[in-house]
N, C-alpha and C. Protein backbone atom coordinates (compact mmCIF):
# COMPACT_ATOMS: atom_id res chain seq x y z
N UNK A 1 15.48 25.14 7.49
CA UNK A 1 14.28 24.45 7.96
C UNK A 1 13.55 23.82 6.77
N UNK A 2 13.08 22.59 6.81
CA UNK A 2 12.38 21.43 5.71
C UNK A 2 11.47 21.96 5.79
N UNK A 3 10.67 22.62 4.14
CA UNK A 3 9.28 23.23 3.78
C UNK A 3 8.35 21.84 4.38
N UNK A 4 7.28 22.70 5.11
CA UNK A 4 6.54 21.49 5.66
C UNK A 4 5.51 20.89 4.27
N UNK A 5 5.08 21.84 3.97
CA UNK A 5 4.42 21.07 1.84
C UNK A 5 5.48 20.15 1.32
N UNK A 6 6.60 19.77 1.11
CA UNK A 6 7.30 18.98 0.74
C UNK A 6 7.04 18.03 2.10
N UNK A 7 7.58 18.19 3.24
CA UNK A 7 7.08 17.08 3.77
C UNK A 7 6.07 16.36 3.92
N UNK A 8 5.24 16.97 3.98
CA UNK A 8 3.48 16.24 3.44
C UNK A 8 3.48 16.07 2.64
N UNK A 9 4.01 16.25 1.37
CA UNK A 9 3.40 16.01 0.31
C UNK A 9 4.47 13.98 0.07
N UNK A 10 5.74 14.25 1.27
CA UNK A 10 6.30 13.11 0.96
C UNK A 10 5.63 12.07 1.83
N UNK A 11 5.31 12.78 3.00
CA UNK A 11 4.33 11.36 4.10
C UNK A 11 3.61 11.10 3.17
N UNK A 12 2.53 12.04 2.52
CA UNK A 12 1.26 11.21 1.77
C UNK A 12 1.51 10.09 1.13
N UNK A 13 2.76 10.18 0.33
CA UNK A 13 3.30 9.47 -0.92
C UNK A 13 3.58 8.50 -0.30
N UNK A 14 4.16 8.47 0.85
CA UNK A 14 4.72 7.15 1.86
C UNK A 14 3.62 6.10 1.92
N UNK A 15 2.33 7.13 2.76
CA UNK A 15 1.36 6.26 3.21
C UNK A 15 0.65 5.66 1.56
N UNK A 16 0.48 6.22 1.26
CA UNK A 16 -0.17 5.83 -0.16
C UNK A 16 0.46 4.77 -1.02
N UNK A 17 2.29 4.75 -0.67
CA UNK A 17 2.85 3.31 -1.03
C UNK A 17 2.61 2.16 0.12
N UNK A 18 2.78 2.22 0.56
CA UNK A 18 2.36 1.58 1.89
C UNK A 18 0.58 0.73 2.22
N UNK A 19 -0.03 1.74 1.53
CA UNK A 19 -1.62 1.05 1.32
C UNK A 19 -1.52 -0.03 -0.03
N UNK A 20 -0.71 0.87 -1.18
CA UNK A 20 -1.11 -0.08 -2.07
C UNK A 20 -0.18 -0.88 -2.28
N UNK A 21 1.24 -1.84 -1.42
CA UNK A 21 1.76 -2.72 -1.02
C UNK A 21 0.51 -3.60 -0.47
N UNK A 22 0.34 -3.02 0.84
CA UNK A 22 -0.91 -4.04 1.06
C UNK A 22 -2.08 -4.35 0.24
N UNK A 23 -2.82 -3.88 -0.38
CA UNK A 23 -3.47 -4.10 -1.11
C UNK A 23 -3.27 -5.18 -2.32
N UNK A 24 -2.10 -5.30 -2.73
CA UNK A 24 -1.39 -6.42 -3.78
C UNK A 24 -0.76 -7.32 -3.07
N UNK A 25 -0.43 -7.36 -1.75
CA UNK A 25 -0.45 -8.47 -0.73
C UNK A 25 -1.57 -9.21 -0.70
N UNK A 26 -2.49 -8.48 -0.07
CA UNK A 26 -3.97 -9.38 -0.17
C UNK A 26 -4.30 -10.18 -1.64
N UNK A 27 -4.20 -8.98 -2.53
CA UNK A 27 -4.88 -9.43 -4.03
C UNK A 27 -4.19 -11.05 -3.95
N UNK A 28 -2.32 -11.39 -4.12
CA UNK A 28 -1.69 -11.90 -3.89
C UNK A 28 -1.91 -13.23 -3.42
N UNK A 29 -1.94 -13.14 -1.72
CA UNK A 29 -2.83 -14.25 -0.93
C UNK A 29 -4.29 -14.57 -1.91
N UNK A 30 -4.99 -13.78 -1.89
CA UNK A 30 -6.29 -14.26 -2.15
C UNK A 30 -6.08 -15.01 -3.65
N UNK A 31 -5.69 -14.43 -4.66
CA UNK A 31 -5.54 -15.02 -5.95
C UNK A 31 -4.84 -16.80 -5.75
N UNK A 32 -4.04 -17.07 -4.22
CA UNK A 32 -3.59 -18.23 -4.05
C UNK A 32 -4.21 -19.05 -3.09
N UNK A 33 -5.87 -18.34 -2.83
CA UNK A 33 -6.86 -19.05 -1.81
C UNK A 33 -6.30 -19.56 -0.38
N UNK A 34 -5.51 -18.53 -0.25
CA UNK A 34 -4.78 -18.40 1.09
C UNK A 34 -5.46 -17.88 2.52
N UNK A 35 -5.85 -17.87 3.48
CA UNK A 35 -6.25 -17.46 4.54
C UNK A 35 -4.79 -16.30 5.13
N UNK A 36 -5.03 -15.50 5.83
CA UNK A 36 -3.72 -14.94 6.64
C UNK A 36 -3.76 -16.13 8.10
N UNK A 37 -3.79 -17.31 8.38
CA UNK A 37 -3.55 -18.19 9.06
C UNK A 37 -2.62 -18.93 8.17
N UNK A 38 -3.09 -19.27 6.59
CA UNK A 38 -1.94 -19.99 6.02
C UNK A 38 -1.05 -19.23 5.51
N UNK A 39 -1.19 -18.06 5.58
CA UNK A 39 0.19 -16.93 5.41
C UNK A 39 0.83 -17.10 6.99
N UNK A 40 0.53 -16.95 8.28
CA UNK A 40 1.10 -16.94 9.23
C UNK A 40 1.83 -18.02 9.17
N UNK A 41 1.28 -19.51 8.89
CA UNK A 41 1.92 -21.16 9.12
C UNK A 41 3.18 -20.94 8.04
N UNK A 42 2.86 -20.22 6.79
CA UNK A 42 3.96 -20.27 5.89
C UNK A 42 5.16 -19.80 5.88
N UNK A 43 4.90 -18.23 6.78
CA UNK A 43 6.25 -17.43 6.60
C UNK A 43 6.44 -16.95 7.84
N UNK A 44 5.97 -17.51 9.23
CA UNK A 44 6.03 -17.43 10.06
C UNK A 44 5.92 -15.99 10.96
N UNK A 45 5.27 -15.44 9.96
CA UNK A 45 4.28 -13.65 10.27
C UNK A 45 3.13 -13.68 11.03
N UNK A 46 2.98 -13.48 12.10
CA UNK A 46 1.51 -13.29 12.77
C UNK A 46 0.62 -12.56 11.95
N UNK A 47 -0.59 -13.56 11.88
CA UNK A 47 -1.32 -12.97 10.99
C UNK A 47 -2.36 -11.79 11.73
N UNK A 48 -2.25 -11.43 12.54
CA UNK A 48 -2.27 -9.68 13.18
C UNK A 48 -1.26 -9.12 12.33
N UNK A 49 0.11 -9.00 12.60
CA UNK A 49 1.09 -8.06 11.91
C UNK A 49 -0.02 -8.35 9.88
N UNK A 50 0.49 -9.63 9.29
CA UNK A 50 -0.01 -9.66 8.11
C UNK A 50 -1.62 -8.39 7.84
N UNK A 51 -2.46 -8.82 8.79
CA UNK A 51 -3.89 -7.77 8.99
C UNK A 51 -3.27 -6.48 8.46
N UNK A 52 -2.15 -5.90 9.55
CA UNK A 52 -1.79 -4.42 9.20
C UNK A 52 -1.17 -3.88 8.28
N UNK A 53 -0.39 -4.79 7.70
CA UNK A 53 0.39 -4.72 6.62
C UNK A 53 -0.76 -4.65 5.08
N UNK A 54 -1.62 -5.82 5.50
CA UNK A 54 -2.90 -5.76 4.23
C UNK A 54 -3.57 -4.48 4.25
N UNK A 55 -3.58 -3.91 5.61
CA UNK A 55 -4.26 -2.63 5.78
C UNK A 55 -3.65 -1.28 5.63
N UNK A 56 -2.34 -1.45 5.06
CA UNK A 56 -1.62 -0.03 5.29
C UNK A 56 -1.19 0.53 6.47
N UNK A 57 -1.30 -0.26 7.81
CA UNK A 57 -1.22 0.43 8.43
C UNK A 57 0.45 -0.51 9.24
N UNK A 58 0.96 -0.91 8.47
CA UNK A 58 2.34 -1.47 9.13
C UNK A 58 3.13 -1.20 8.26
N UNK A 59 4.71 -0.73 8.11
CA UNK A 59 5.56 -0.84 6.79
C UNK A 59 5.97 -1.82 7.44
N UNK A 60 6.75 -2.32 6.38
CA UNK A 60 8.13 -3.67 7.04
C UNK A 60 9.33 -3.39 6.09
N UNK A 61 10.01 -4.22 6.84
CA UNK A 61 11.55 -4.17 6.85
C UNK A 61 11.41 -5.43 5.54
N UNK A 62 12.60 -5.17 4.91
CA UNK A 62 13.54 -6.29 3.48
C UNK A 62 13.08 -7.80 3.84
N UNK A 63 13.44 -8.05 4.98
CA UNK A 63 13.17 -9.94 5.42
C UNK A 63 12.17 -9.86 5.65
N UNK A 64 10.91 -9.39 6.15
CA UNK A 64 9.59 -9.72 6.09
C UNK A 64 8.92 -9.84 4.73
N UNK A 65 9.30 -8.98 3.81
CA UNK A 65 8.96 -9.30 2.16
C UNK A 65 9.64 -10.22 2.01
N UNK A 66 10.64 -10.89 2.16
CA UNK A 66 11.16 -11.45 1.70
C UNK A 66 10.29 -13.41 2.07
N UNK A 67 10.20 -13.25 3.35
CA UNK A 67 8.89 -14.07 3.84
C UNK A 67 8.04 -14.50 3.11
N UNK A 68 7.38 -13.25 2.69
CA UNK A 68 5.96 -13.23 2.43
C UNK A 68 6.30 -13.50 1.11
N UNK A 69 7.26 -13.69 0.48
CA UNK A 69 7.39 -14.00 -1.23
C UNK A 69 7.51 -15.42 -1.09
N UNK A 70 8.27 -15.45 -0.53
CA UNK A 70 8.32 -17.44 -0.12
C UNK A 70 7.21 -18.12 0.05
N UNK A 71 6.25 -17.42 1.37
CA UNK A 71 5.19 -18.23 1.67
C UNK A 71 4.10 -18.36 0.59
N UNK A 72 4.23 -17.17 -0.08
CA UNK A 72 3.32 -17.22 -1.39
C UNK A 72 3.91 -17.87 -2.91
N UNK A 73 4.73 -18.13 -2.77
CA UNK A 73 5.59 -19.05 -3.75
C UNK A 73 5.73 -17.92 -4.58
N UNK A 74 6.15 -16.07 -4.57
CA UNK A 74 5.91 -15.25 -5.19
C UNK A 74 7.24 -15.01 -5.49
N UNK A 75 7.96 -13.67 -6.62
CA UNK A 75 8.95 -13.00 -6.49
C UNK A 75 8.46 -12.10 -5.98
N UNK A 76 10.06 -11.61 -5.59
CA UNK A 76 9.78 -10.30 -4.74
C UNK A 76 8.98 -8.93 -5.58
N UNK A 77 9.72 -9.21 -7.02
CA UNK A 77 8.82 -7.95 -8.11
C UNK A 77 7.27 -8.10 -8.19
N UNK A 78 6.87 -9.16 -7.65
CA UNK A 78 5.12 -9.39 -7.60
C UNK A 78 4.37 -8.18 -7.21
N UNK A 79 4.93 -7.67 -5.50
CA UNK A 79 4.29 -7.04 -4.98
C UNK A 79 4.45 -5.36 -5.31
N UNK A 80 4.92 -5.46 -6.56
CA UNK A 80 5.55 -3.51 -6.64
C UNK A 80 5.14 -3.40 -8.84
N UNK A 81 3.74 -4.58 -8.81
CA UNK A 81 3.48 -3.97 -9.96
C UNK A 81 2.38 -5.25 -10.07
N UNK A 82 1.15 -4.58 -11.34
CA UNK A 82 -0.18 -5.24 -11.38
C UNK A 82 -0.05 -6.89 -12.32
């Protein structure tokens, strides 16, 4: 049986990557005076999904980053360091 302290201690770590993805998403957009409407027109992401993702509260899958690097004229290493 999986010690449940290791498993919490790995959700936390999850959610906590997961917030600060979004968080350097936004920084990201905003540093390129972007709206999440001209993130939606760009990479063809509803900017609801984009909202949750800025908020921590969506993970995504490889091709949605991969999107969102395009629409922001970004590399993909942008979003996984300051």
């Amino acid at each position: 049986m999986a010690d449940l302290g290791n498993v919490n201690k790995l959700e936390k770590r999850y959610n906590q990557e997961i917030s600060l993805f979004g968080e350097r998403l936004r920084r990201l957009r905003e540093q390129k005076k972007l709206t999440q409407l001209d993130m939606e027109i760009a990479s063809g992401i509803n900017r609801t999904e984009i909202s949750r993702i800025e908020n921590g509260q969506k993970n995504i899958e490889f091709l949605t980053l991969v999107k969102l690097a395009i629409a922001l004229d970004a590399e993909i290493k942008d979003f996984f360091s300051d």
